[in-house]
PDB file of N, CA and C in Angstrom:
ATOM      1  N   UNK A   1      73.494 -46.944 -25.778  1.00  0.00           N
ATOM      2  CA  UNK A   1      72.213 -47.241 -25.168  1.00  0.00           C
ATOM      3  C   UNK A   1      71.640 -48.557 -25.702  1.00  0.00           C
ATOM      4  N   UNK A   2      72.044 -48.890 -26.646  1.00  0.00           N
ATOM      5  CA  UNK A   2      71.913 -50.450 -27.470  1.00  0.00           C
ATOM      6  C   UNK A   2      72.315 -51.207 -26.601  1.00  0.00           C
ATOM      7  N   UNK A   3      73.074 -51.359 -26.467  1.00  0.00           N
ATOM      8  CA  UNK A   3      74.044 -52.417 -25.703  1.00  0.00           C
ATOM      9  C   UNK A   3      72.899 -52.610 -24.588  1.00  0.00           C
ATOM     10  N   UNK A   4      72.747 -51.875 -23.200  1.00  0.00           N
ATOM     11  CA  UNK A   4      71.778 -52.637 -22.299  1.00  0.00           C
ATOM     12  C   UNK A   4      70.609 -52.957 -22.897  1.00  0.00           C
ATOM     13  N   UNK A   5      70.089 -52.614 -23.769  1.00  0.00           N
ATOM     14  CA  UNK A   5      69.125 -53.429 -24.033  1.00  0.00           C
ATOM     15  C   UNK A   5      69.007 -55.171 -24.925  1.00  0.00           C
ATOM     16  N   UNK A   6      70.137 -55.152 -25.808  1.00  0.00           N
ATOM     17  CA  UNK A   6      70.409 -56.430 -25.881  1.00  0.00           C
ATOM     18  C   UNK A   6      70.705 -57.436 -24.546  1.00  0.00           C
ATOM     19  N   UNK A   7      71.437 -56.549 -23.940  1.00  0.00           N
ATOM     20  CA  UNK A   7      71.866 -57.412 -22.527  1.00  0.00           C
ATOM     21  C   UNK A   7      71.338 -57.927 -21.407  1.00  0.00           C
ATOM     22  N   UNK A   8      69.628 -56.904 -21.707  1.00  0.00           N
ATOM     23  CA  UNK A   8      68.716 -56.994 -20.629  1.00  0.00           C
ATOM     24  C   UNK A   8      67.844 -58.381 -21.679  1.00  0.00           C
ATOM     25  N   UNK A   9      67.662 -58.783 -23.010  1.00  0.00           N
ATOM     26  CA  UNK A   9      67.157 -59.388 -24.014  1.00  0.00           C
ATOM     27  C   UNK A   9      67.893 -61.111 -23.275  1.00  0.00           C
ATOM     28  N   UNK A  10      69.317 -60.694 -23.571  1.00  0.00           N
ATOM     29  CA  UNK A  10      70.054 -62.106 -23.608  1.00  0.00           C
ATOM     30  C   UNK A  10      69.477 -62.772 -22.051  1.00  0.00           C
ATOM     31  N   UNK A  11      69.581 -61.768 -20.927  1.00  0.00           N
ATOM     32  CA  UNK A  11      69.365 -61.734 -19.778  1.00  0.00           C
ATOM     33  C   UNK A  11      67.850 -62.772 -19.395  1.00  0.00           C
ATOM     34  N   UNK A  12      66.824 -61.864 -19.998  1.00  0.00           N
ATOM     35  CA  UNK A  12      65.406 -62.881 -19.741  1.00  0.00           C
ATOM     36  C   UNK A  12      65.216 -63.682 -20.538  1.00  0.00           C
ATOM     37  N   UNK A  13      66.402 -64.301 -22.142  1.00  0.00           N
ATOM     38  CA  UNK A  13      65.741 -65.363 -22.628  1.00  0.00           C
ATOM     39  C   UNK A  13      66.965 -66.319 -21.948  1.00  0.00           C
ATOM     40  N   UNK A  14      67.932 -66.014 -21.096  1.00  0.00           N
ATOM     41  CA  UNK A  14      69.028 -67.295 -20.459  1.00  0.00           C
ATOM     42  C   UNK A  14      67.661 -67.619 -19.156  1.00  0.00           C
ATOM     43  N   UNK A  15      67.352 -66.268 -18.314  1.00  0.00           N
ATOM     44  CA  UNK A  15      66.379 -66.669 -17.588  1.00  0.00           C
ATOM     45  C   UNK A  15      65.334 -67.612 -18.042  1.00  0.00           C
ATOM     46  N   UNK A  16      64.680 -67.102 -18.905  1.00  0.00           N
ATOM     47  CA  UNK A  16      63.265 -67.935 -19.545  1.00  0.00           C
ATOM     48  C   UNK A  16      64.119 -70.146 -19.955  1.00  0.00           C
ATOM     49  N   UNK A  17      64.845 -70.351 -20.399  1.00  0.00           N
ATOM     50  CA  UNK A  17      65.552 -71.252 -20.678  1.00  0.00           C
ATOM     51  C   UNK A  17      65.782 -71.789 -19.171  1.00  0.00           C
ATOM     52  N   UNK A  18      66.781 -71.191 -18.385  1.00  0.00           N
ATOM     53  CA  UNK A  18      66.353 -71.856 -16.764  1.00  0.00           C
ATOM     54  C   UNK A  18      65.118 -72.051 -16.156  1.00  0.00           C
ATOM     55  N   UNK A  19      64.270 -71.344 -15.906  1.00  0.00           N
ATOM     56  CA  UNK A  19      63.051 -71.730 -15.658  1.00  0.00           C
ATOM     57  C   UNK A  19      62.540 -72.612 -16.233  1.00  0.00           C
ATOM     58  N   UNK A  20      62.682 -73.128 -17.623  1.00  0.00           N
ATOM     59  CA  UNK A  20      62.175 -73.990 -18.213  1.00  0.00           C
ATOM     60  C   UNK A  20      62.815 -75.813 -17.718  1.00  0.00           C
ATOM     61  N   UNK A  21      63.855 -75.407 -17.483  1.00  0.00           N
ATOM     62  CA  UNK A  21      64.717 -76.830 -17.201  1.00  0.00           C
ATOM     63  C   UNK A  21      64.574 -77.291 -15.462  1.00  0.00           C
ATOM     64  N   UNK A  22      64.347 -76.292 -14.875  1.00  0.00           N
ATOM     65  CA  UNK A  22      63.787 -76.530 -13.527  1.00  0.00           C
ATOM     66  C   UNK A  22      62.526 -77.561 -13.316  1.00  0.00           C
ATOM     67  N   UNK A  23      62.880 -78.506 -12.384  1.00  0.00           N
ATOM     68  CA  UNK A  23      61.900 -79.869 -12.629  1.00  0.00           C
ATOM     69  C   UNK A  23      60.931 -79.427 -10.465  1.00  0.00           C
ATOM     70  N   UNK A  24      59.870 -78.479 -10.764  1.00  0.00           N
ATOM     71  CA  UNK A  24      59.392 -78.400  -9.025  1.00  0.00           C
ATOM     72  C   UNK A  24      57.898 -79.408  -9.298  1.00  0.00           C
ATOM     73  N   UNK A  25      58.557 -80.504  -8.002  1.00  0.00           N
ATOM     74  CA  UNK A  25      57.600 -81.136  -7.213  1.00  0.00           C
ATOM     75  C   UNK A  25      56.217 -80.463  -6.335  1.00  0.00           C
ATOM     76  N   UNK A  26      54.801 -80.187  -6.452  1.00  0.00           N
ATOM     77  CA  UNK A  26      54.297 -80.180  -5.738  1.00  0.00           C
ATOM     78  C   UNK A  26      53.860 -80.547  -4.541  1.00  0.00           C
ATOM     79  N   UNK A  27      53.711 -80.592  -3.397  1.00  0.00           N
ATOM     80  CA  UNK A  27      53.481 -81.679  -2.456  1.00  0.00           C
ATOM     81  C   UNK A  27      51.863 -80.460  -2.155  1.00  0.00           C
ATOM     82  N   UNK A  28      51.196 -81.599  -1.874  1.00  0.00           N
ATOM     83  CA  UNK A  28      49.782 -81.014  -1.401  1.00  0.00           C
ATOM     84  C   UNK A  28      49.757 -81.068   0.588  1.00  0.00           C
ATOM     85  N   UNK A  29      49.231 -79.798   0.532  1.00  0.00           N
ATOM     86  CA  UNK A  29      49.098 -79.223   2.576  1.00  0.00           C
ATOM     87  C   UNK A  29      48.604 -80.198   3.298  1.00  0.00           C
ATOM     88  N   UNK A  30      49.262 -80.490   4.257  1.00  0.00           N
ATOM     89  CA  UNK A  30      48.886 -81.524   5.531  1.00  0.00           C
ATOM     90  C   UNK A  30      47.254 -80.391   5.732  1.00  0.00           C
ATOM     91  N   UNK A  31      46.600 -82.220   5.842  1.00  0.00           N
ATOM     92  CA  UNK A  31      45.157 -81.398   6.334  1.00  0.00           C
ATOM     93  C   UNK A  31      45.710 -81.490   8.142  1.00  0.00           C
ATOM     94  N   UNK A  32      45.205 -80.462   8.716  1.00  0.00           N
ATOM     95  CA  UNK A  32      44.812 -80.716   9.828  1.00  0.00           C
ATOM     96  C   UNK A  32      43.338 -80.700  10.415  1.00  0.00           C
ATOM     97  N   UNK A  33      43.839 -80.910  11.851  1.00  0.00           N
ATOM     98  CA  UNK A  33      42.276 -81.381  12.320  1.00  0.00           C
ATOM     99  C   UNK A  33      41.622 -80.333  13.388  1.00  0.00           C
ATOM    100  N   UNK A  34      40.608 -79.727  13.334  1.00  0.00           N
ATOM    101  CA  UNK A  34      39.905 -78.577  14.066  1.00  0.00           C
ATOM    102  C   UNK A  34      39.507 -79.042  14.749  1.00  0.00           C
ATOM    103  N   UNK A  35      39.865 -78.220  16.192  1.00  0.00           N
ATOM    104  CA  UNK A  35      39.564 -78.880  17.376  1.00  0.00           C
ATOM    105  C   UNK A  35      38.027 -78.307  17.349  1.00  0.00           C
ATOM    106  N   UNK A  36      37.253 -79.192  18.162  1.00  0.00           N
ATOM    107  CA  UNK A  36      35.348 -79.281  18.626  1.00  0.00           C
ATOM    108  C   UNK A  36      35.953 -78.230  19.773  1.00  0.00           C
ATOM    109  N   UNK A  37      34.590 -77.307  20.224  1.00  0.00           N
ATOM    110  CA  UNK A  37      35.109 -76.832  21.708  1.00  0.00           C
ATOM    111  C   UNK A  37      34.316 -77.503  22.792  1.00  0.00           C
ATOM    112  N   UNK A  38      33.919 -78.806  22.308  1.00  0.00           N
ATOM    113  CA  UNK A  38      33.606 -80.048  23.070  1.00  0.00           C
ATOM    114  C   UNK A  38      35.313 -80.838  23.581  1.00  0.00           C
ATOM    115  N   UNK A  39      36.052 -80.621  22.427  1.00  0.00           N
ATOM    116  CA  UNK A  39      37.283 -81.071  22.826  1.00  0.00           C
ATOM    117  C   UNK A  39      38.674 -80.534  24.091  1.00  0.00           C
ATOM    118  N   UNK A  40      37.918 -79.070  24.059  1.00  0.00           N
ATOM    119  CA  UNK A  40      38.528 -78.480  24.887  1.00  0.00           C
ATOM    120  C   UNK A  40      38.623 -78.835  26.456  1.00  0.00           C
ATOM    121  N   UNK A  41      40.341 -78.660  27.032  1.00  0.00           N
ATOM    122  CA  UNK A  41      39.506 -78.561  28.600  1.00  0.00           C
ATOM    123  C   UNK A  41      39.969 -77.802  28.865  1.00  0.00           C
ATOM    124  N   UNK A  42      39.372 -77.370  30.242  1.00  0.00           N
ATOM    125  CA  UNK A  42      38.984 -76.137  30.902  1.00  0.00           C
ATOM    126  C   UNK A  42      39.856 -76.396  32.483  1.00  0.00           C
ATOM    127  N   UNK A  43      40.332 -75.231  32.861  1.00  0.00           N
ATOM    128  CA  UNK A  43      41.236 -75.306  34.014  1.00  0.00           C
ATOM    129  C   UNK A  43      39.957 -75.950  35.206  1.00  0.00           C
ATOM    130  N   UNK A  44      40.814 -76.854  35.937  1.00  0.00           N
ATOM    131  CA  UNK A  44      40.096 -77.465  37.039  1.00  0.00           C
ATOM    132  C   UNK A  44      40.360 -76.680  38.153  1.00  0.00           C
ATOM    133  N   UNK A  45      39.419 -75.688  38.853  1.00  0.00           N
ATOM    134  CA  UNK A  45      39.877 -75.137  39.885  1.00  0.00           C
ATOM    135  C   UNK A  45      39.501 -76.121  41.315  1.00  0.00           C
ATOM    136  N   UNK A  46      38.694 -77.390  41.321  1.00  0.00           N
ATOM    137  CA  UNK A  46      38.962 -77.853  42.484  1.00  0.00           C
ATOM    138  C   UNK A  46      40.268 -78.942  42.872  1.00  0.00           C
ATOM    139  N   UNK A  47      41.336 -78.791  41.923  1.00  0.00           N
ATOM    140  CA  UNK A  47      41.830 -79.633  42.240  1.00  0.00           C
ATOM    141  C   UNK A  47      43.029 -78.718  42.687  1.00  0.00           C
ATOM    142  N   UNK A  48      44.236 -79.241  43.181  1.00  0.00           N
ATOM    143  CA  UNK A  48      45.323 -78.474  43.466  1.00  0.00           C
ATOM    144  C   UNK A  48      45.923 -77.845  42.801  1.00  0.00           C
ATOM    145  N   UNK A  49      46.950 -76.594  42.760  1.00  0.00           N
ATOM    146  CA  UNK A  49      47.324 -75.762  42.218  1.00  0.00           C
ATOM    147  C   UNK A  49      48.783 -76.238  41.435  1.00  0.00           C
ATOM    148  N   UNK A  50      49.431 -77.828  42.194  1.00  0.00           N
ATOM    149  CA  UNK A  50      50.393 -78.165  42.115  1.00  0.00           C
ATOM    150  C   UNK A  50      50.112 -79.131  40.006  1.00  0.00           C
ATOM    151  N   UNK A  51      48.618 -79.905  40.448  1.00  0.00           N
ATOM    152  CA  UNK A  51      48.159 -80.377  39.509  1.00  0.00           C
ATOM    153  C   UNK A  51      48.048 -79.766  38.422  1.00  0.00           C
ATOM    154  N   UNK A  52      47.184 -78.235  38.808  1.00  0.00           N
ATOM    155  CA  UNK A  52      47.134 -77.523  37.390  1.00  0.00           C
ATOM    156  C   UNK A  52      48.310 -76.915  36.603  1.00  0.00           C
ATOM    157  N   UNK A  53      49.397 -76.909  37.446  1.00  0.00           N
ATOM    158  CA  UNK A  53      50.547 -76.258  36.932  1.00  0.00           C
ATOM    159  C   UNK A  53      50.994 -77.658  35.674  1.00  0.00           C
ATOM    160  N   UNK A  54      51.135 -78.443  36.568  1.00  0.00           N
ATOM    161  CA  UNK A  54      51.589 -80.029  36.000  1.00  0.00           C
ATOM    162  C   UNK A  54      50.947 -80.195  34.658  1.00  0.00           C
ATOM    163  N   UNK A  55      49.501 -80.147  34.718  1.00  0.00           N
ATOM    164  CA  UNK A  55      48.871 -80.193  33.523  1.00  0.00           C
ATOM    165  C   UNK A  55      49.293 -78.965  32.396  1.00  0.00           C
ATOM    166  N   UNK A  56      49.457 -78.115  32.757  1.00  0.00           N
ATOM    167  CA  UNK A  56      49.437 -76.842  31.653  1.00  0.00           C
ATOM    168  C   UNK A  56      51.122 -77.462  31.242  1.00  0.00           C
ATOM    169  N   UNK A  57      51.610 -77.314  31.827  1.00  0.00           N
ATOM    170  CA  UNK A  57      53.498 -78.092  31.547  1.00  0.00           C
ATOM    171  C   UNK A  57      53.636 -79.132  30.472  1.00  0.00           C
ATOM    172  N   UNK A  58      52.410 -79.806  30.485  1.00  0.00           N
ATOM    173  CA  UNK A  58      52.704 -81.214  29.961  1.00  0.00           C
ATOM    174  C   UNK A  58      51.583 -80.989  28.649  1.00  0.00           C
ATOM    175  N   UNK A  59      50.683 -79.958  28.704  1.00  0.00           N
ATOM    176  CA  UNK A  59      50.048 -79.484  27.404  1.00  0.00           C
ATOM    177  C   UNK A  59      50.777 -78.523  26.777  1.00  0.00           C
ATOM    178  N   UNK A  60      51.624 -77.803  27.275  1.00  0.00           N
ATOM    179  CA  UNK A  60      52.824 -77.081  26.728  1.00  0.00           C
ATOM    180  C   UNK A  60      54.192 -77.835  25.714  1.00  0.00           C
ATOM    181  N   UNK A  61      54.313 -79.195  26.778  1.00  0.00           N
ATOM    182  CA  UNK A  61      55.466 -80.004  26.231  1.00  0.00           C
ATOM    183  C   UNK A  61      54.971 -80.664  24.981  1.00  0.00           C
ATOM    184  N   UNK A  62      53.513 -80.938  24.871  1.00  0.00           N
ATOM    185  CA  UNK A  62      53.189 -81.718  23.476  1.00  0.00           C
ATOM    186  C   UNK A  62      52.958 -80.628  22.530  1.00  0.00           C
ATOM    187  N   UNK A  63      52.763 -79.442  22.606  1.00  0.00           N
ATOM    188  CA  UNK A  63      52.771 -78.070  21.494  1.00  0.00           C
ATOM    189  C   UNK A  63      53.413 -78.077  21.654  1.00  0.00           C
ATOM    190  N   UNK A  64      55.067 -77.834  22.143  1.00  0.00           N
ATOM    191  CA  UNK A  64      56.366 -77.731  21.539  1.00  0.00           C
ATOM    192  C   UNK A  64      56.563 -79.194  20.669  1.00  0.00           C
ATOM    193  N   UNK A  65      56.154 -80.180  20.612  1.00  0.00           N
ATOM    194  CA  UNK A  65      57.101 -81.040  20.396  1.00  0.00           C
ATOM    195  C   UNK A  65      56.053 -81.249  18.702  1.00  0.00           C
ATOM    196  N   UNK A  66      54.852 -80.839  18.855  1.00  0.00           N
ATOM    197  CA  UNK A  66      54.400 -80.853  17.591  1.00  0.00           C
ATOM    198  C   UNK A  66      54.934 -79.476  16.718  1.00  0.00           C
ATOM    199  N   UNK A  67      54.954 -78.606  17.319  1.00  0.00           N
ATOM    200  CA  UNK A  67      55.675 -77.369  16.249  1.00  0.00           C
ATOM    201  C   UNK A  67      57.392 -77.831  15.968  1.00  0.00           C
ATOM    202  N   UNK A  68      58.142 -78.514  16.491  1.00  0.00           N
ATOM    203  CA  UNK A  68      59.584 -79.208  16.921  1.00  0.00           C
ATOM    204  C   UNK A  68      59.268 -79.891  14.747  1.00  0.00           C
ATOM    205  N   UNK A  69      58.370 -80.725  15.328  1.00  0.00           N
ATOM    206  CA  UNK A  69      57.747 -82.049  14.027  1.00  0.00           C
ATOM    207  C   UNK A  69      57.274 -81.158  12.819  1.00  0.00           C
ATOM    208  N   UNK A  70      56.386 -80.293  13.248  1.00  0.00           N
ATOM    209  CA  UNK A  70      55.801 -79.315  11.891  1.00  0.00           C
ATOM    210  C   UNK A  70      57.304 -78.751  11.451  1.00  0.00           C
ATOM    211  N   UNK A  71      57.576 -78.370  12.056  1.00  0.00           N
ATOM    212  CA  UNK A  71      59.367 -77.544  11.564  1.00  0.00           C
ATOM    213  C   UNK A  71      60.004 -78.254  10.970  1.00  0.00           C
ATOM    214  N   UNK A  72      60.689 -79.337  11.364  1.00  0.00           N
ATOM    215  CA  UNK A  72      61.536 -80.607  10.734  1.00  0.00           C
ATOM    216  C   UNK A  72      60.845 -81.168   9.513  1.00  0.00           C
ATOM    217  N   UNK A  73      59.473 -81.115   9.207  1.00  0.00           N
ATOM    218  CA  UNK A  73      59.049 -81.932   8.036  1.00  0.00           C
ATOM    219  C   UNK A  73      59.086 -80.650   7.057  1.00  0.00           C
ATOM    220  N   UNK A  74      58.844 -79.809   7.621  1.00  0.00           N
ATOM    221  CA  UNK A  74      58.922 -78.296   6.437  1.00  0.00           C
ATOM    222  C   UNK A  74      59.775 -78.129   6.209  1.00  0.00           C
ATOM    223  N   UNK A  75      61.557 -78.470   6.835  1.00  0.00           N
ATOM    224  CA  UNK A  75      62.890 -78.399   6.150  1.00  0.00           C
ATOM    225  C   UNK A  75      63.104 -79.111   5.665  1.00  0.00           C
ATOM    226  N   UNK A  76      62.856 -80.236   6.052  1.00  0.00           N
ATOM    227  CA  UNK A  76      63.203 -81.692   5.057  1.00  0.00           C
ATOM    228  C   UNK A  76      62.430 -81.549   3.544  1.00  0.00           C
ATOM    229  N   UNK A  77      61.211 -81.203   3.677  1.00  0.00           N
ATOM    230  CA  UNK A  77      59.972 -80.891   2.379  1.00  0.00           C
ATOM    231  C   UNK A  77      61.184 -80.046   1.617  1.00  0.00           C
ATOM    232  N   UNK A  78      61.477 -78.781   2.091  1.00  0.00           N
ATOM    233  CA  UNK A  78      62.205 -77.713   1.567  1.00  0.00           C
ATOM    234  C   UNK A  78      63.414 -78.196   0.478  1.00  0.00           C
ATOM    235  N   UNK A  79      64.051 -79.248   1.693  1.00  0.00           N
ATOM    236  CA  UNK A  79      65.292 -79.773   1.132  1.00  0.00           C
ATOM    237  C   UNK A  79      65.094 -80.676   0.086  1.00  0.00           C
ATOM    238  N   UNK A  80      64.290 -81.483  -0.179  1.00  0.00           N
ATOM    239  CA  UNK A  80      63.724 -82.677  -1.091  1.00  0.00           C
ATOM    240  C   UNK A  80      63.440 -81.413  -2.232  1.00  0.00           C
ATOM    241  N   UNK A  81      63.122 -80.511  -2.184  1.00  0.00           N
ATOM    242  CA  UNK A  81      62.527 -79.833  -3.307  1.00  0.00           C
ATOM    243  C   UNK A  81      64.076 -78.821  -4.164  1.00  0.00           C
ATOM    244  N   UNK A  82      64.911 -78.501  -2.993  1.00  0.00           N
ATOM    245  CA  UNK A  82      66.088 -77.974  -3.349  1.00  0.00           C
ATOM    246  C   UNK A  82      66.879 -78.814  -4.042  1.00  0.00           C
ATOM    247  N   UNK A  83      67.537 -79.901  -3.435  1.00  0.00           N
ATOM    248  CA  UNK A  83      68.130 -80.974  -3.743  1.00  0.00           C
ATOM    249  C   UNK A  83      68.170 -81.098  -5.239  1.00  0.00           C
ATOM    250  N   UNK A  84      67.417 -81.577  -5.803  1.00  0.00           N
ATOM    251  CA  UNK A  84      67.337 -81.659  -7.671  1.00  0.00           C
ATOM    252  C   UNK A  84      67.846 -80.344  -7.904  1.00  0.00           C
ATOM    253  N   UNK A  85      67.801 -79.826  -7.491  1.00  0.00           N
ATOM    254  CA  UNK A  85      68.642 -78.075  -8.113  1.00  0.00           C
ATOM    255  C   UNK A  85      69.303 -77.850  -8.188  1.00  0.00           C
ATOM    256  N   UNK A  86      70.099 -77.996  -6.562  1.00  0.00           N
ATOM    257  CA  UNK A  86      71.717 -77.535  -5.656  1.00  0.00           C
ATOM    258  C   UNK A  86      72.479 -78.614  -6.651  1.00  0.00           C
ATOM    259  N   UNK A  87      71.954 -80.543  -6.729  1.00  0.00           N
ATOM    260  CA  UNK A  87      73.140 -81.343  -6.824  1.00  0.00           C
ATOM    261  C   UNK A  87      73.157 -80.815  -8.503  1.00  0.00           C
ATOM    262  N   UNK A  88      74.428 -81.230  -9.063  1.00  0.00           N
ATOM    263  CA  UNK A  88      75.373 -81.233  -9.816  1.00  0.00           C
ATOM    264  C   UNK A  88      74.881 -82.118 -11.090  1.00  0.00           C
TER     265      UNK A  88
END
């Protein structure tokens, strides 16, 4: 019954020693910006149905392409922070 407990000993002071040699970068949170609900728009019902589709499509295509950008900078962030670890 000795034995695991030295082993669980050697165990958290090899742990405690890695943690210590680990070098983590902080990066501080993208502020973002809160939309006004002055900023908002509002479906145009006098205009054509062909228009409003068009519009919602093309306010759709710029929220994909900003969550596309939020994604890619959060793996790259990820990877910049891994990197010093993984290399050799």
């Amino acid at each position: 019954m000795h034995d695991w407990k030295s082993e669980l000993e050697a165990l958290l002071a090899e742990t405690m020693e890695f943690t210590k040699s680990l070098k983590i970068e902080r990066s501080t949170p993208e502020v973002r910006k809160v939309v006004e609900p002055h900023e908002l728009s509002f479906p145009d019902y006098g205009g054509s149905e062909r228009d409003e589709i068009r519009k919602r499509v093309e306010s759709f295509k710029v929220h994909q392409e900003r969550f596309m950008r939020e994604r890619e900078q959060h793996a790259e962030s990820l990877l910049r922070r891994i990197r010093p670890i993984t290399t050799p």
